[in-house]
PDB file of N, CA and C in Angstrom:
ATOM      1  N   UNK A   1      11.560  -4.827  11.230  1.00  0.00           N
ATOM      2  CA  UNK A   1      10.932  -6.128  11.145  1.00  0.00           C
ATOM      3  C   UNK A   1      10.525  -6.606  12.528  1.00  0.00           C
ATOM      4  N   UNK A   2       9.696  -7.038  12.832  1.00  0.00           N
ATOM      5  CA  UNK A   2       9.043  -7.677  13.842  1.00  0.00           C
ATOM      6  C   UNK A   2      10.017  -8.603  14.637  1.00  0.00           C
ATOM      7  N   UNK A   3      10.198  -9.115  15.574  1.00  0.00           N
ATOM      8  CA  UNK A   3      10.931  -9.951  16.164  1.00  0.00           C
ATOM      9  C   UNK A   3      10.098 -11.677  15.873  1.00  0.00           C
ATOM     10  N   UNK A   4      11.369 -12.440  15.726  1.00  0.00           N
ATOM     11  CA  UNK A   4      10.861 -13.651  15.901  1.00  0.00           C
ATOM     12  C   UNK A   4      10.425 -13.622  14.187  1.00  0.00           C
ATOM     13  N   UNK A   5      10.542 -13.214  13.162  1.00  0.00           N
ATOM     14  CA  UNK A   5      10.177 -12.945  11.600  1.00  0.00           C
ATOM     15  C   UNK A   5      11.211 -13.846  11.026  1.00  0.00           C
ATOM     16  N   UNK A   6      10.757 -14.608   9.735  1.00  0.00           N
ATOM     17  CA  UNK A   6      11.359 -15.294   8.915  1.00  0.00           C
ATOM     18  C   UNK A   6      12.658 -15.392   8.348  1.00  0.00           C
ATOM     19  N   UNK A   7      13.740 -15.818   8.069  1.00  0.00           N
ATOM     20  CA  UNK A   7      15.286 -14.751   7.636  1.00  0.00           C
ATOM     21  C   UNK A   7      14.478 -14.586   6.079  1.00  0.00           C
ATOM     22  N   UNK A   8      13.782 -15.460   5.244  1.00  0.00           N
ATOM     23  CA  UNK A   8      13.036 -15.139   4.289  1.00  0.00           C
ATOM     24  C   UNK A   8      12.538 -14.331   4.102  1.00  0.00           C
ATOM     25  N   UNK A   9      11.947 -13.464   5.212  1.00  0.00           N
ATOM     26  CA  UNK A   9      10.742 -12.196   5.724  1.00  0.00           C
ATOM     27  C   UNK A   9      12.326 -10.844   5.430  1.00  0.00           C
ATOM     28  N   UNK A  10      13.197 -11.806   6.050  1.00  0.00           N
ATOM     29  CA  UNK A  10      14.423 -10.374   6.633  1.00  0.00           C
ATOM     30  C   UNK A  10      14.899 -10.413   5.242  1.00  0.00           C
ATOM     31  N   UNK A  11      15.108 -11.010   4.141  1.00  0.00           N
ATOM     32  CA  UNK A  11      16.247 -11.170   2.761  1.00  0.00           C
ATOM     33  C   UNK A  11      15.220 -10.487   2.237  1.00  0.00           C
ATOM     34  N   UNK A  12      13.929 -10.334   2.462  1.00  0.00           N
ATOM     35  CA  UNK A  12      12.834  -9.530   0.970  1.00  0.00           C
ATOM     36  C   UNK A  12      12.669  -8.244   1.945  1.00  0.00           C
ATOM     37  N   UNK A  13      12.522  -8.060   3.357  1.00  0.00           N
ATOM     38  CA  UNK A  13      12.759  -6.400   3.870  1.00  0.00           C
ATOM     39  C   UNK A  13      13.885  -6.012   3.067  1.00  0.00           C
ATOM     40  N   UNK A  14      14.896  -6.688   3.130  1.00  0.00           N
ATOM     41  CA  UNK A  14      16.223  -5.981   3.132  1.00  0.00           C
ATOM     42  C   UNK A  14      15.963  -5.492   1.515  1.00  0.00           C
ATOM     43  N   UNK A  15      15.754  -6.612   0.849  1.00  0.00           N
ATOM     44  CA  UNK A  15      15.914  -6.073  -1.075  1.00  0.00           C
ATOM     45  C   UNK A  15      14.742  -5.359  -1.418  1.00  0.00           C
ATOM     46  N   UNK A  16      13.536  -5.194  -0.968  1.00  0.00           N
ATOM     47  CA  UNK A  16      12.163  -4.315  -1.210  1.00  0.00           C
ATOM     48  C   UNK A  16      13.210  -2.676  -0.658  1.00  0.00           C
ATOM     49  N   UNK A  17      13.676  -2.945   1.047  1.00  0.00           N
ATOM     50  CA  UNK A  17      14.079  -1.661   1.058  1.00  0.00           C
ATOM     51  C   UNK A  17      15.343  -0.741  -0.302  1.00  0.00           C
ATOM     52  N   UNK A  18      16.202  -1.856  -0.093  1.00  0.00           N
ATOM     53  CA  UNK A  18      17.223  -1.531  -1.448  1.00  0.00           C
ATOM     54  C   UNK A  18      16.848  -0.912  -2.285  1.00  0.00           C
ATOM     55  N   UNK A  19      15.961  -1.544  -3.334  1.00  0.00           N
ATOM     56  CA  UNK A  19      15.040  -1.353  -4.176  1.00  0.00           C
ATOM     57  C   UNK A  19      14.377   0.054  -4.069  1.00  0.00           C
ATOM     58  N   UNK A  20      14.070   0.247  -3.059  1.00  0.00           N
ATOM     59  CA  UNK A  20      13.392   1.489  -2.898  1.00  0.00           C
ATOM     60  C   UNK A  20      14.415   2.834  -3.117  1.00  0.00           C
ATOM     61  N   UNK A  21      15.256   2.551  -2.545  1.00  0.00           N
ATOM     62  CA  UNK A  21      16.422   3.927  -2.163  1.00  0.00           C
ATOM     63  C   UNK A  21      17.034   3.353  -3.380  1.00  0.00           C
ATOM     64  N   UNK A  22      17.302   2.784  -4.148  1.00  0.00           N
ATOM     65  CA  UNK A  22      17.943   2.626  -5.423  1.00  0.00           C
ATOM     66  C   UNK A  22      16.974   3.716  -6.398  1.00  0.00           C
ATOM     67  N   UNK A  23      15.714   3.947  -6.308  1.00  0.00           N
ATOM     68  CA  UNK A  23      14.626   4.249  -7.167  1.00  0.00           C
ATOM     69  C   UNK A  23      14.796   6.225  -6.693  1.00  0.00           C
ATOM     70  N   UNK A  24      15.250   6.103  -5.720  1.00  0.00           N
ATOM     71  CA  UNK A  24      15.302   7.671  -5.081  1.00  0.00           C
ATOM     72  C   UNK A  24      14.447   7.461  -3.887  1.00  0.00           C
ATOM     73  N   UNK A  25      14.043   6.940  -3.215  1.00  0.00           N
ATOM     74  CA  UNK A  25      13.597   7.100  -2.159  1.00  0.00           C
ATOM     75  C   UNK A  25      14.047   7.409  -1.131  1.00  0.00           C
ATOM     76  N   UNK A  26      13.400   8.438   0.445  1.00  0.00           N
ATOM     77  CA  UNK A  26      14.555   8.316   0.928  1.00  0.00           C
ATOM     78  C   UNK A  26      14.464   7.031   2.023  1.00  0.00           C
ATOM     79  N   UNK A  27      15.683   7.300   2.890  1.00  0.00           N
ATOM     80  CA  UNK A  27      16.113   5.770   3.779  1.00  0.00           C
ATOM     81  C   UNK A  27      14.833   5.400   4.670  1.00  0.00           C
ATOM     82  N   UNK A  28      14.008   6.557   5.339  1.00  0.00           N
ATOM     83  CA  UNK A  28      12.706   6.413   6.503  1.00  0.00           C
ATOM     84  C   UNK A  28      10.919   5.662   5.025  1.00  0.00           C
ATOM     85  N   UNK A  29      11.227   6.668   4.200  1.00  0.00           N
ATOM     86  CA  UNK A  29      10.073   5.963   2.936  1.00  0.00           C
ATOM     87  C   UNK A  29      10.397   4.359   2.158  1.00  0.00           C
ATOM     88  N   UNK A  30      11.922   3.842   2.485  1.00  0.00           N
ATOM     89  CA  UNK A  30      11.954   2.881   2.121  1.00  0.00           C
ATOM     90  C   UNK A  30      11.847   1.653   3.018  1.00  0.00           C
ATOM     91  N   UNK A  31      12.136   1.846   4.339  1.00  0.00           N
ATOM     92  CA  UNK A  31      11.897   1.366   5.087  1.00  0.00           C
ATOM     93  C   UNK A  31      10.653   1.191   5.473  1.00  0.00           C
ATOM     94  N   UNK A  32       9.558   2.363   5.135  1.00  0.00           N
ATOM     95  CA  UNK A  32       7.856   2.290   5.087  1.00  0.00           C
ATOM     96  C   UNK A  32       7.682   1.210   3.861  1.00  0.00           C
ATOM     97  N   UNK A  33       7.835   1.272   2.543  1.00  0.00           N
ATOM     98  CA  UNK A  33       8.035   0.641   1.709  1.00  0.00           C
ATOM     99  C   UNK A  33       7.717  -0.899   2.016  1.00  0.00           C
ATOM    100  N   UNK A  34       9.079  -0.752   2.829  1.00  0.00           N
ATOM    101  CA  UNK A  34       9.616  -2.904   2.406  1.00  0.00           C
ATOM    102  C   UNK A  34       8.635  -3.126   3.878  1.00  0.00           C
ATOM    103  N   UNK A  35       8.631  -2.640   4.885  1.00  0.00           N
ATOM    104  CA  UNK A  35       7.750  -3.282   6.015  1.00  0.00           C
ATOM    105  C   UNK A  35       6.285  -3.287   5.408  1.00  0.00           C
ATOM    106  N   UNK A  36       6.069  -2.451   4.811  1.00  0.00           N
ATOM    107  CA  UNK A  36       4.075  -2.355   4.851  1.00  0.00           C
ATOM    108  C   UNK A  36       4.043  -3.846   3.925  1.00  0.00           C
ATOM    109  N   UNK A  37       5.103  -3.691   2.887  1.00  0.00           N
ATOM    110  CA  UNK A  37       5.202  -5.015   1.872  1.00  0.00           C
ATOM    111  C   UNK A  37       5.394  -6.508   2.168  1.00  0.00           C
ATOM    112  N   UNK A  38       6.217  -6.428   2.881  1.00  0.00           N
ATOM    113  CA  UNK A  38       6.445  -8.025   4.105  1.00  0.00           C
ATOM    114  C   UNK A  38       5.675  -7.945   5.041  1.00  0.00           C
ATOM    115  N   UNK A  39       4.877  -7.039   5.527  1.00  0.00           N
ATOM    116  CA  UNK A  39       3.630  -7.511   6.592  1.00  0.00           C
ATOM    117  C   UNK A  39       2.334  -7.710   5.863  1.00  0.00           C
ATOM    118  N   UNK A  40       2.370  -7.375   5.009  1.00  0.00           N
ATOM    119  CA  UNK A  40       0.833  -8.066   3.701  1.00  0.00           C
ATOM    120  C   UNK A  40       1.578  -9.446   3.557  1.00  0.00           C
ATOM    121  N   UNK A  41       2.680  -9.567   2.985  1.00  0.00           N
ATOM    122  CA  UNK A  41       3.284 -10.847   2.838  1.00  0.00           C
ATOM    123  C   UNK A  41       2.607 -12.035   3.945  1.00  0.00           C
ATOM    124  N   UNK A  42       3.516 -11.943   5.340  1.00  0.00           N
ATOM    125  CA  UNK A  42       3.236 -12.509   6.562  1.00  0.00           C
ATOM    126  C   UNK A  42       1.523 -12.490   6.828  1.00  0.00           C
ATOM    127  N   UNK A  43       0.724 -11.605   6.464  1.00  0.00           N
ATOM    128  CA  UNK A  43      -0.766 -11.535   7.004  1.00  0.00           C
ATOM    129  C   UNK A  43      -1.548 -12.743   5.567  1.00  0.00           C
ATOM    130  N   UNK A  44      -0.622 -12.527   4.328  1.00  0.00           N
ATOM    131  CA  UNK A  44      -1.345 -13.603   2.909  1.00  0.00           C
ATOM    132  C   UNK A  44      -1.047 -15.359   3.424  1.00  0.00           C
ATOM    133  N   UNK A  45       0.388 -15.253   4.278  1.00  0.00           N
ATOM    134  CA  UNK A  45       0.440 -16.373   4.444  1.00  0.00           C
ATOM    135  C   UNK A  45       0.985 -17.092   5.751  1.00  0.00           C
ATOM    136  N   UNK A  46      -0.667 -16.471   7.003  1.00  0.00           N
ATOM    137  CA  UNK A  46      -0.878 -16.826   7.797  1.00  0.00           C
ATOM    138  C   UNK A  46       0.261 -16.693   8.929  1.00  0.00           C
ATOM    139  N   UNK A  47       1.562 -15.848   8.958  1.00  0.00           N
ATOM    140  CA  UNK A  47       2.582 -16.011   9.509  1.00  0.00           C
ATOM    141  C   UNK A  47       2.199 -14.541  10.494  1.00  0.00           C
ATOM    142  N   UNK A  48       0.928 -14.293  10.361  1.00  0.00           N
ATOM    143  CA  UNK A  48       0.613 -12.962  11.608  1.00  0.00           C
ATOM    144  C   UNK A  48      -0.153 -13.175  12.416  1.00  0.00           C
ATOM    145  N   UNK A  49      -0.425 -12.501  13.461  1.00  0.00           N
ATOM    146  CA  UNK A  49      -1.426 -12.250  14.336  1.00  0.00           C
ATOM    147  C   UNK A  49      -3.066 -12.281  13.823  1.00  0.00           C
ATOM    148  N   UNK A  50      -2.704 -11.002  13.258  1.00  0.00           N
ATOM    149  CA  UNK A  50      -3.816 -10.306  12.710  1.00  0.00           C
ATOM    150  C   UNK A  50      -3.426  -9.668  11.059  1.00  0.00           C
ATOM    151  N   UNK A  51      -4.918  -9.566   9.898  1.00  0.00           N
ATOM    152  CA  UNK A  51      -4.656  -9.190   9.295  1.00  0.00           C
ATOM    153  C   UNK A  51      -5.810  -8.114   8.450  1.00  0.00           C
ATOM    154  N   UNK A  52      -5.351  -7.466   7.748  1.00  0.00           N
ATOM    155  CA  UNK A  52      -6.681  -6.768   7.452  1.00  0.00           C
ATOM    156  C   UNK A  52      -7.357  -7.449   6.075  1.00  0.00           C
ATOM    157  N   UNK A  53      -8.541  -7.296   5.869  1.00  0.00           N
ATOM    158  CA  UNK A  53      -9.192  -7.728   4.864  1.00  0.00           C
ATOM    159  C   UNK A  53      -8.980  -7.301   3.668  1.00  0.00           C
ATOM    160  N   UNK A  54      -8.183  -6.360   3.098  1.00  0.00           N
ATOM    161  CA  UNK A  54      -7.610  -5.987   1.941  1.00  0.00           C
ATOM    162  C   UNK A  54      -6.145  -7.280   1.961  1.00  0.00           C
ATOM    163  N   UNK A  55      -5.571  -7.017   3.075  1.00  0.00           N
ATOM    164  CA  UNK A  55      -4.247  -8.037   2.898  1.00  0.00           C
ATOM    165  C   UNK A  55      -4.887  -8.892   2.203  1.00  0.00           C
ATOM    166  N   UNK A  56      -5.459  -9.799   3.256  1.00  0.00           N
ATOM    167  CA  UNK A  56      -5.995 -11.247   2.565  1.00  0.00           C
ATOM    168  C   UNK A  56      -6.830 -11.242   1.152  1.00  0.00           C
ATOM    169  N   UNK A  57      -7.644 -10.755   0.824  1.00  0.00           N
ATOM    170  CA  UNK A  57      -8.230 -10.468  -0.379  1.00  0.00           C
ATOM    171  C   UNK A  57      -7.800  -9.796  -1.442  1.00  0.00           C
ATOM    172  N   UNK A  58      -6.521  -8.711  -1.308  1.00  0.00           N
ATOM    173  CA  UNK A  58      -6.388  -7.733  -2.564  1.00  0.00           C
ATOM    174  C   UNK A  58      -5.113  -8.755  -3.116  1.00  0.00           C
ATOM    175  N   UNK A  59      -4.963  -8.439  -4.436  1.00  0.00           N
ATOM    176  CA  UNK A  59      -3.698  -9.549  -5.321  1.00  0.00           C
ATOM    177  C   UNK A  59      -2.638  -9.064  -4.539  1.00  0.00           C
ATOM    178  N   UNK A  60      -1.580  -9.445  -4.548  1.00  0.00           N
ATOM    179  CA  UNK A  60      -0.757  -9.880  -3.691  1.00  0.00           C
ATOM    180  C   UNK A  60       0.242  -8.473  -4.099  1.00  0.00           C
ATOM    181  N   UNK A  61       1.271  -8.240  -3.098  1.00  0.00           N
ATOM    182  CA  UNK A  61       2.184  -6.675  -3.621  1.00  0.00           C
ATOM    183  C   UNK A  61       2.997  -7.738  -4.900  1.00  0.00           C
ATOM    184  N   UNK A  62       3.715  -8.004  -4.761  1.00  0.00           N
ATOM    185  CA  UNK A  62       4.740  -8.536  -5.802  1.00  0.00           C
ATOM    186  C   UNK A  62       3.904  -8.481  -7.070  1.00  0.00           C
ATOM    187  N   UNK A  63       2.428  -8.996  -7.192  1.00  0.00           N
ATOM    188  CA  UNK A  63       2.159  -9.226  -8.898  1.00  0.00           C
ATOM    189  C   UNK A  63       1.539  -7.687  -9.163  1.00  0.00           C
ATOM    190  N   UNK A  64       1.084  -6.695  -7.558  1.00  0.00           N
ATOM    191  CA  UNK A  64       0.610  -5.885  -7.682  1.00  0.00           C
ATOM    192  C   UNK A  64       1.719  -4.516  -8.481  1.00  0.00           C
ATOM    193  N   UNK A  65       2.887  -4.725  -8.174  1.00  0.00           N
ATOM    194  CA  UNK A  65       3.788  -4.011  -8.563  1.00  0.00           C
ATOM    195  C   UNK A  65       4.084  -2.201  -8.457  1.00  0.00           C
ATOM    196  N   UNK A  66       3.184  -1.817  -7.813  1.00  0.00           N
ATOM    197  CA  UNK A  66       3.200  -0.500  -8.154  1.00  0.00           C
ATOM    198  C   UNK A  66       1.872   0.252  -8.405  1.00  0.00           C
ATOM    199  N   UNK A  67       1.008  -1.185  -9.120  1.00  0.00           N
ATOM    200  CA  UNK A  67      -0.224  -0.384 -10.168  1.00  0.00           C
ATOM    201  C   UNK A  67      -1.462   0.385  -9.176  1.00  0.00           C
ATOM    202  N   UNK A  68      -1.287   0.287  -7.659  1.00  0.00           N
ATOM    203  CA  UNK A  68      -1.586   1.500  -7.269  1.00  0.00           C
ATOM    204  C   UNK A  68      -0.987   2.625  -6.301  1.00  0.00           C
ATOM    205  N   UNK A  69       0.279   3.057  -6.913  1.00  0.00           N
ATOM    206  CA  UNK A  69       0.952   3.352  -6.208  1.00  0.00           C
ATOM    207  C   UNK A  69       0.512   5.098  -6.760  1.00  0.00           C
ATOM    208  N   UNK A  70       0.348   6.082  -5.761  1.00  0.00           N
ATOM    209  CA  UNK A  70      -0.093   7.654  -6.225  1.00  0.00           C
ATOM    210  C   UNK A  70       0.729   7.805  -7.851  1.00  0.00           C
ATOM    211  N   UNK A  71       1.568   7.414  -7.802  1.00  0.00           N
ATOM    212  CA  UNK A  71       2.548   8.108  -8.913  1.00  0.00           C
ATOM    213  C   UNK A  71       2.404   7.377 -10.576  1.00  0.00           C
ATOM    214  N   UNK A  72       1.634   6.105 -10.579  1.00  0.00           N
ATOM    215  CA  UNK A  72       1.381   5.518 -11.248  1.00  0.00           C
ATOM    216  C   UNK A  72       0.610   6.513 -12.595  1.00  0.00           C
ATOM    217  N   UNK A  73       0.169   5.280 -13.416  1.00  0.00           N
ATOM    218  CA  UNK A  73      -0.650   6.274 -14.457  1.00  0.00           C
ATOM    219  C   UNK A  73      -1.994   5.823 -14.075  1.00  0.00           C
ATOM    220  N   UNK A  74      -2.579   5.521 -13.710  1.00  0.00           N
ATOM    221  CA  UNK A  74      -4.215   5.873 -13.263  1.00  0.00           C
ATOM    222  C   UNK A  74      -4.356   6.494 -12.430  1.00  0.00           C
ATOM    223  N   UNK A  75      -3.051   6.626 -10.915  1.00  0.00           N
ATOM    224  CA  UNK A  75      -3.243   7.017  -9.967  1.00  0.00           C
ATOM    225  C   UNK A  75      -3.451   6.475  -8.645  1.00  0.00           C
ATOM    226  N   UNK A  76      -4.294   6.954  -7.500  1.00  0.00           N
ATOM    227  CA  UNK A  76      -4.729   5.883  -6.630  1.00  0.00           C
ATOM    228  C   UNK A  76      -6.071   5.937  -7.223  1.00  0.00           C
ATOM    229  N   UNK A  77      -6.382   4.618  -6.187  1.00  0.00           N
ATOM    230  CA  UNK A  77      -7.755   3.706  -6.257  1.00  0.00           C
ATOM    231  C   UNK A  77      -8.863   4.399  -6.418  1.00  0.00           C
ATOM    232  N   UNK A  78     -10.046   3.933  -6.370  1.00  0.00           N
ATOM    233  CA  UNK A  78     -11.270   5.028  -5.590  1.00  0.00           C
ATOM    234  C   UNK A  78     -11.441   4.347  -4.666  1.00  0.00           C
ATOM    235  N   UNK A  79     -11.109   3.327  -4.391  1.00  0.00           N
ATOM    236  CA  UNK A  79     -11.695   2.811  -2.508  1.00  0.00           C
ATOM    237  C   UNK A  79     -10.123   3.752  -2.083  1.00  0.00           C
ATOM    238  N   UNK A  80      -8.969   4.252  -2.211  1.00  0.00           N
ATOM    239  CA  UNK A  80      -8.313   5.232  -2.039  1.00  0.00           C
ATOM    240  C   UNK A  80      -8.645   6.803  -2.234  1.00  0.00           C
ATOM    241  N   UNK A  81      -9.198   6.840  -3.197  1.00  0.00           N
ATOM    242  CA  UNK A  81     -10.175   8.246  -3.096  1.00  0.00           C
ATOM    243  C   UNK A  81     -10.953   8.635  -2.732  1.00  0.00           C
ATOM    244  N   UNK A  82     -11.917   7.187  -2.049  1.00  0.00           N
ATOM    245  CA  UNK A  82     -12.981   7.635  -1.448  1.00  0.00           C
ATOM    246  C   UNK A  82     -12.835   7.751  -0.161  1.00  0.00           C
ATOM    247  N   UNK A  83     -11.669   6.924   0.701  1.00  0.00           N
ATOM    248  CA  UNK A  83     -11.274   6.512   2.250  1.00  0.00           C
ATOM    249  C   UNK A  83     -10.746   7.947   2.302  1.00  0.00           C
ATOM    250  N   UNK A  84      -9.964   8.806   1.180  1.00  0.00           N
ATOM    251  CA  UNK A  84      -9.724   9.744   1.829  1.00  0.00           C
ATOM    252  C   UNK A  84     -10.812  11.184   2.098  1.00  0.00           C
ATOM    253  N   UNK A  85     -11.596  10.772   0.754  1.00  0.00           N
ATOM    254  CA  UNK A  85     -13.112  11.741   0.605  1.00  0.00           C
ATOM    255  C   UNK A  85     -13.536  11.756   1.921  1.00  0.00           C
ATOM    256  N   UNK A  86     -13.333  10.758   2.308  1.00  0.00           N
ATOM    257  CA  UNK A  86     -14.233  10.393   3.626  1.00  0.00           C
ATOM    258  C   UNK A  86     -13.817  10.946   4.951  1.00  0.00           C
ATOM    259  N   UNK A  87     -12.558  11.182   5.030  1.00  0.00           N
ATOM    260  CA  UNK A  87     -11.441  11.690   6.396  1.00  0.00           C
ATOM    261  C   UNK A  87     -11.561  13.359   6.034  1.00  0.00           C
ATOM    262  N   UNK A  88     -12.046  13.162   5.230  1.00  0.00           N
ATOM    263  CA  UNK A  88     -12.012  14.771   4.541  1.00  0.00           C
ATOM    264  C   UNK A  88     -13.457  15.876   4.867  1.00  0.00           C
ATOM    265  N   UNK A  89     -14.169  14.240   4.626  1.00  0.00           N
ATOM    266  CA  UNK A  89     -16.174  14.918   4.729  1.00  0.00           C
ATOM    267  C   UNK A  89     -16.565  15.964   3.871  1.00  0.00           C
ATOM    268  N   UNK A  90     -16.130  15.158   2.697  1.00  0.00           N
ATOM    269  CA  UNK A  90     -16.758  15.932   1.459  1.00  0.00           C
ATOM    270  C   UNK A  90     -18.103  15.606   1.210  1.00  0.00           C
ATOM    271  N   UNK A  91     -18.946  16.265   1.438  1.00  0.00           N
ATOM    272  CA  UNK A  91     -20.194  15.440   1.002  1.00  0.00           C
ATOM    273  C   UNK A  91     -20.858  15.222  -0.067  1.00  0.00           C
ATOM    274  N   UNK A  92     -21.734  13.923  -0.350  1.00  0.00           N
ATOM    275  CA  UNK A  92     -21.820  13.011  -1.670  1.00  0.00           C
ATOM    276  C   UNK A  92     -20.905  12.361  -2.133  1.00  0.00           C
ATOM    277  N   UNK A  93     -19.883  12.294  -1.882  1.00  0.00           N
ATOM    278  CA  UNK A  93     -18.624  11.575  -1.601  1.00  0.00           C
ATOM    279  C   UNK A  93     -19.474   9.958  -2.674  1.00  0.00           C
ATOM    280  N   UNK A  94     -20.979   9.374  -1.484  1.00  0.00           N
ATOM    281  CA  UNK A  94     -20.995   8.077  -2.110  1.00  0.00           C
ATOM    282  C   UNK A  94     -21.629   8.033  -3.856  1.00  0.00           C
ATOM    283  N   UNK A  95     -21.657   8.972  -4.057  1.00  0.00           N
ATOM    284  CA  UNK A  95     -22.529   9.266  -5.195  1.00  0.00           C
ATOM    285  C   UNK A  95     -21.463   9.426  -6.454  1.00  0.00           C
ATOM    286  N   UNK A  96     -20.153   9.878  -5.861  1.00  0.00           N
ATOM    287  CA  UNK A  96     -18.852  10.537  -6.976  1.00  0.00           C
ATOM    288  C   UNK A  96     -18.639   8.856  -7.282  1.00  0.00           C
ATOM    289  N   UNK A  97     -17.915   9.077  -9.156  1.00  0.00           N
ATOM    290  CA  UNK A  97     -17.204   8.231  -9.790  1.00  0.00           C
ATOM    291  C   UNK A  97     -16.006   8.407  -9.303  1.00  0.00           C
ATOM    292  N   UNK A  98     -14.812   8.283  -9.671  1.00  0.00           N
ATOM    293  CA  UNK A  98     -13.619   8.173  -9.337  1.00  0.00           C
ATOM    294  C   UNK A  98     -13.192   9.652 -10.010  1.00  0.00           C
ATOM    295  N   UNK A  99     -13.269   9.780 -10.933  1.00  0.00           N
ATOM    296  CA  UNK A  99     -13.160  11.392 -11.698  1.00  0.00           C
ATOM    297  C   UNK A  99     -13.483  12.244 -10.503  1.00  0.00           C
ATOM    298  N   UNK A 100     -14.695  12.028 -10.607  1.00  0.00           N
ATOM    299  CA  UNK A 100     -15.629  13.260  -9.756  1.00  0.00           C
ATOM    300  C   UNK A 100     -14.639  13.125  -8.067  1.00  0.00           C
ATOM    301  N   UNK A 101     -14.332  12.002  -7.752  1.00  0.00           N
ATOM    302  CA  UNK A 101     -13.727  12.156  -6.451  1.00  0.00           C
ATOM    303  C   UNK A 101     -11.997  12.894  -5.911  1.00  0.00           C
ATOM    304  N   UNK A 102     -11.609  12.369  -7.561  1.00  0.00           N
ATOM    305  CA  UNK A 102     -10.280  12.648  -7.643  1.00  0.00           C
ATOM    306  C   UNK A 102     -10.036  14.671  -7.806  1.00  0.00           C
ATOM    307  N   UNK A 103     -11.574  15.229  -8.446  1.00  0.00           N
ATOM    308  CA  UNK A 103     -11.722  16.514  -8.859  1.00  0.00           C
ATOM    309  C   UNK A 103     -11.876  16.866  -7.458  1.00  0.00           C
ATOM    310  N   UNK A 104     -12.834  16.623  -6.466  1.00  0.00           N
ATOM    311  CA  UNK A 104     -13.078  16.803  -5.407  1.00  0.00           C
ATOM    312  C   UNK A 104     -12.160  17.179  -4.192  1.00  0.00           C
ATOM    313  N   UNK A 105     -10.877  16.138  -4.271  1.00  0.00           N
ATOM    314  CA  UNK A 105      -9.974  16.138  -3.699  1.00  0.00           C
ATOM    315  C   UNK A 105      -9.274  17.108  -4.092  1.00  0.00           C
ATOM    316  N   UNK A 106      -9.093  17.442  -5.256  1.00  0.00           N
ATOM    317  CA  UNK A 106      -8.392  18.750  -5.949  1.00  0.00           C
ATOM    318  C   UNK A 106      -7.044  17.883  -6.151  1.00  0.00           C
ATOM    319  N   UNK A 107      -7.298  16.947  -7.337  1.00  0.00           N
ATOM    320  CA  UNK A 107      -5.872  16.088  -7.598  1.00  0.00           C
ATOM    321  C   UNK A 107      -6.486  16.643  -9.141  1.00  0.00           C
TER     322      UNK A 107
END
């Protein structure tokens, strides 16, 4: 956690991480977990520096729950399939549906 952070910020690291390693995660992925989750938190409600434009705009983690988490049942995103199409330089990449991108990737 960041220094100078909320004890509010520190009671939802601490139970997001819990939560995580309760689920099987291990101790370094849960700790990725609860920070990436309380720094969208802190960036939704103005308690950061800086924030990225998904923070502020995408529904919030808590109501988001999971629903794009790889392991889910749709999967990831296509602005996730395509950011990675893209690191990848598959080309036509902008032209693929989400199918076509997810085939691409070889998922």
């Amino acid at each position: 956690m960041p220094r100078g952070s909320s004890p509010k910020r520190e009671r939802q690291y601490e139970h997001i991480k819990d939560s995580a390693k309760e689920r099987g995660e291990s101790e370094e992925r849960a700790k990725e977990i609860a920070a990436r989750t309380v720094n969208k938190e802190r960036a939704r409600h103005g308690e950061s520096k800086t924030a990225s434009r998904t923070s502020l705009e995408d529904i919030s983690s808590g109501r988001r729950g999971g629903l794009r988490s790889h392991r889910g049942a749709q999967g990831p995103t296509f602005d996730q399939l395509y950011q990675e199409a893209k690191q990848r330089n598959i080309q036509g990449r902008s032209k693929m549906n989400k199918r076509q991108l997810a085939s691409a990737l070889g998922r």
